[in-house]
N, C-alpha and C. Protein backbone atom coordinates (compact mmCIF):
# COMPACT_ATOMS: atom_id res chain seq x y z
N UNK A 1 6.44 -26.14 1.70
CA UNK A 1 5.49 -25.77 0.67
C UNK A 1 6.26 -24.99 -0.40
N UNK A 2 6.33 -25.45 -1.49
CA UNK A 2 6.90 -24.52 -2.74
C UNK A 2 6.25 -23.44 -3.06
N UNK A 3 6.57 -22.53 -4.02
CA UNK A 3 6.10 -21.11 -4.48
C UNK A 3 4.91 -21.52 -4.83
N UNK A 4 4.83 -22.43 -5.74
CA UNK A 4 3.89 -22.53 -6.71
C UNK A 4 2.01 -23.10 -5.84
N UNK A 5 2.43 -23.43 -4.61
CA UNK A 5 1.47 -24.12 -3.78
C UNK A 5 1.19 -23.11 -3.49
N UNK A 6 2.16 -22.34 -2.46
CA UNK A 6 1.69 -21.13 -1.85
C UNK A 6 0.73 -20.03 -2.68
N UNK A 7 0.87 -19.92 -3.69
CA UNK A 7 0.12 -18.79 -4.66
C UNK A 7 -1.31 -19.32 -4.65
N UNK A 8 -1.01 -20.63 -5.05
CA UNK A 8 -2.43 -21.49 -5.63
C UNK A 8 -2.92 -20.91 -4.23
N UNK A 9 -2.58 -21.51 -2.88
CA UNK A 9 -3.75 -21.45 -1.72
C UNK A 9 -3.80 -20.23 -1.63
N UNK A 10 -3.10 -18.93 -1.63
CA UNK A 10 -3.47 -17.62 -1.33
C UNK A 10 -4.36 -17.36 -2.63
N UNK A 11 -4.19 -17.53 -3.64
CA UNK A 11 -5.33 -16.84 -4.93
C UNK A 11 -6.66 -17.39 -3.98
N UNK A 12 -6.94 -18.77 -4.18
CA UNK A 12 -7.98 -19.27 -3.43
C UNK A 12 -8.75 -19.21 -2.15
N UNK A 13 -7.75 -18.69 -1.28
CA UNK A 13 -8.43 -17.91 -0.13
C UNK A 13 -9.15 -16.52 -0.16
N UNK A 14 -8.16 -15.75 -1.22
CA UNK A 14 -8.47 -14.24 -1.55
C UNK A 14 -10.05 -14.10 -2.18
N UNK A 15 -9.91 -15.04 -3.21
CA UNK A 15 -11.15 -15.53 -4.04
C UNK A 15 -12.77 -15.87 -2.56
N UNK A 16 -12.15 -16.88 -2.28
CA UNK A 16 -12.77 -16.60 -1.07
C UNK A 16 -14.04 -15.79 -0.28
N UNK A 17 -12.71 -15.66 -0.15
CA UNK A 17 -12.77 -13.87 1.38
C UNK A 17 -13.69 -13.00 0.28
N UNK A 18 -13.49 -12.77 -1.14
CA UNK A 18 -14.01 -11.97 -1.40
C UNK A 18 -15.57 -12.62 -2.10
N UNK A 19 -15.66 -13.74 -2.04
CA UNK A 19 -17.31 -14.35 -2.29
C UNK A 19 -18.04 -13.99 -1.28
N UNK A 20 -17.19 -13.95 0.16
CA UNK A 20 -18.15 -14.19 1.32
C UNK A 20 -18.00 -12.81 1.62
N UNK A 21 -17.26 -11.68 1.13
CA UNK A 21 -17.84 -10.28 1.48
C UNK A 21 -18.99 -9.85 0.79
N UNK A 22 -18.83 -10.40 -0.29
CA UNK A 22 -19.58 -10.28 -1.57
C UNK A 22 -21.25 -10.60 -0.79
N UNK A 23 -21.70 -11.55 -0.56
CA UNK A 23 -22.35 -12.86 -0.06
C UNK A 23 -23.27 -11.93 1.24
N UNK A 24 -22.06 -11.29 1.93
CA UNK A 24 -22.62 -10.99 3.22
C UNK A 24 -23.28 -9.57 3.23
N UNK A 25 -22.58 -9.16 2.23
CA UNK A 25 -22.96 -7.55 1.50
C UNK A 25 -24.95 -7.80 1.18
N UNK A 26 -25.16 -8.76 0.38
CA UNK A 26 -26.51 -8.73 -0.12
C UNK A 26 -27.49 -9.38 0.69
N UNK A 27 -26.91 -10.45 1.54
CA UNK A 27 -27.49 -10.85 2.91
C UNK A 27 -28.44 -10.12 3.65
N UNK A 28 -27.24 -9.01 4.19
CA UNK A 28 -27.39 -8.16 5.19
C UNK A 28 -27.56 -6.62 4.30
N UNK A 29 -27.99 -6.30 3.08
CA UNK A 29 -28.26 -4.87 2.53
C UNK A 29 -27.40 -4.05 2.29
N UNK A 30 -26.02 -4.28 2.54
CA UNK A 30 -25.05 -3.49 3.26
C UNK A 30 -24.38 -2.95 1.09
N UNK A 31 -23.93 -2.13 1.53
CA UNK A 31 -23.11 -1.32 0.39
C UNK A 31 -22.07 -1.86 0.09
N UNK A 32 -21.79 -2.75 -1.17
CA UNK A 32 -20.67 -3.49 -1.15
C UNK A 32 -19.54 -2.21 -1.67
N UNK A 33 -19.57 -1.35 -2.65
CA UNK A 33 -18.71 -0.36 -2.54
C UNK A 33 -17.35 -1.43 -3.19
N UNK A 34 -16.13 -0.87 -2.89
CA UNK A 34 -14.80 -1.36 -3.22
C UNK A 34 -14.29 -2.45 -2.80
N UNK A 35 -15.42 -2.92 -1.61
CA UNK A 35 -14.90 -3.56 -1.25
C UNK A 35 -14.71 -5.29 -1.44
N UNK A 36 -15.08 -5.68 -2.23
CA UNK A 36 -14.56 -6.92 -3.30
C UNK A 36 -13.44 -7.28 -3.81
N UNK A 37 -13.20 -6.10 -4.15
CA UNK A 37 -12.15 -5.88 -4.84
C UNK A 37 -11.07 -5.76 -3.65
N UNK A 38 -10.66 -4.45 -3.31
CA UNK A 38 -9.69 -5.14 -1.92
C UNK A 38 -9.84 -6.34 -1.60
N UNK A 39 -10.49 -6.44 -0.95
CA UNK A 39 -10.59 -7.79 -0.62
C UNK A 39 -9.70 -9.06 -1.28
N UNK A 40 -10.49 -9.17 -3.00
CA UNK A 40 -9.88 -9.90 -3.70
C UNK A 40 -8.22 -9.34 -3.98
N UNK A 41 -7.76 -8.43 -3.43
CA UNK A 41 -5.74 -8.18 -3.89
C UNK A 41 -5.67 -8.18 -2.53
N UNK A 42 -5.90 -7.87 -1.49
CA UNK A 42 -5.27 -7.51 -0.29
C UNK A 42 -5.85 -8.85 1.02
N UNK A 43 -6.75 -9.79 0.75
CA UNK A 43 -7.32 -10.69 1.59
C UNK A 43 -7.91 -10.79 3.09
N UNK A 44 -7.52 -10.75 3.84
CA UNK A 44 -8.22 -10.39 5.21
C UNK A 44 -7.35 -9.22 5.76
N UNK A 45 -7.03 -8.27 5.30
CA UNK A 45 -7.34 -7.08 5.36
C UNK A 45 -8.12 -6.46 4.72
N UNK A 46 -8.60 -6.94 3.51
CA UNK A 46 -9.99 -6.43 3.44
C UNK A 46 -11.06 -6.65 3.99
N UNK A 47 -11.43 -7.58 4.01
CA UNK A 47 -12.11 -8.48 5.30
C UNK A 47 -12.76 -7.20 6.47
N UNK A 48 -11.04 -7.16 7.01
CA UNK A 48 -11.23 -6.19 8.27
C UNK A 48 -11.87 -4.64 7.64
N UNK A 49 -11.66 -4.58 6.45
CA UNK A 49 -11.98 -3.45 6.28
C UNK A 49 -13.49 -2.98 6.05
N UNK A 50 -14.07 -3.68 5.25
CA UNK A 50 -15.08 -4.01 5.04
C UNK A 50 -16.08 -3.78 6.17
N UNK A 51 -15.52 -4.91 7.27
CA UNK A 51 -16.43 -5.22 8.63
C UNK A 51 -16.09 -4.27 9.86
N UNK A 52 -15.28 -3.17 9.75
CA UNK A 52 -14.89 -1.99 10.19
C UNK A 52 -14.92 -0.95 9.47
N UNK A 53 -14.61 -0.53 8.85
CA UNK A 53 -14.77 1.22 7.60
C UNK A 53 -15.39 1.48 8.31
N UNK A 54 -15.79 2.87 8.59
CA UNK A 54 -17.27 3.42 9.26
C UNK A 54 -17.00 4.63 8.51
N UNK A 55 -17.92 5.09 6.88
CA UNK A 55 -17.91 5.89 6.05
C UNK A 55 -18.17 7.31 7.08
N UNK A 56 -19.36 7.02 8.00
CA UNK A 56 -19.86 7.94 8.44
C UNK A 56 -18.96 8.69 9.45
N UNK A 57 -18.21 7.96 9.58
CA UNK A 57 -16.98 8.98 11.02
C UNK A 57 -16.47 10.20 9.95
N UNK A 58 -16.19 10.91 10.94
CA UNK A 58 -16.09 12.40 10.39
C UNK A 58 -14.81 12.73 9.74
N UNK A 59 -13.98 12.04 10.19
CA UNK A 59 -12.16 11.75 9.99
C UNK A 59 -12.25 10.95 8.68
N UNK A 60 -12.86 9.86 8.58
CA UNK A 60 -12.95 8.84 7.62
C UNK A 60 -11.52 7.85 7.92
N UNK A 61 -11.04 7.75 8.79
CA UNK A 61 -10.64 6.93 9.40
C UNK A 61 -10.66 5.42 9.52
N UNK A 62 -9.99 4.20 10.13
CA UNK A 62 -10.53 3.07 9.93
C UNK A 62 -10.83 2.97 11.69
């Protein structure tokens, strides 16, 4: 796979990942917050972040 493939499929996954955080955010009520955005630069680590963060822990921790 050349550079130029590889970018194309990672922009497009990132894009993605971040419709369906987006998506699942208004679904389910949930506080979309920053997290789109990660999402859209960082890809399924945002994901994880999103569907783990727990604002409310006292540490603020992941």
């Amino acid at each position: 796979m050349d550079l130029q493939t590889f970018l194309a499929a990672t922009l497009t996954a990132h894009i993605g990942f971040a419709i369906f955080v987006t998506a699942h955010a208004r679904m389910t009520d949930r506080e979309l917050g920053k997290w789109p955005l990660i999402t859209l630069v960082f890809g399924l680590a945002g994901v994880a972040g999103y569907f783990f963060y727990d604002e409310s822990a006292k540490s603020g921790r992941i």
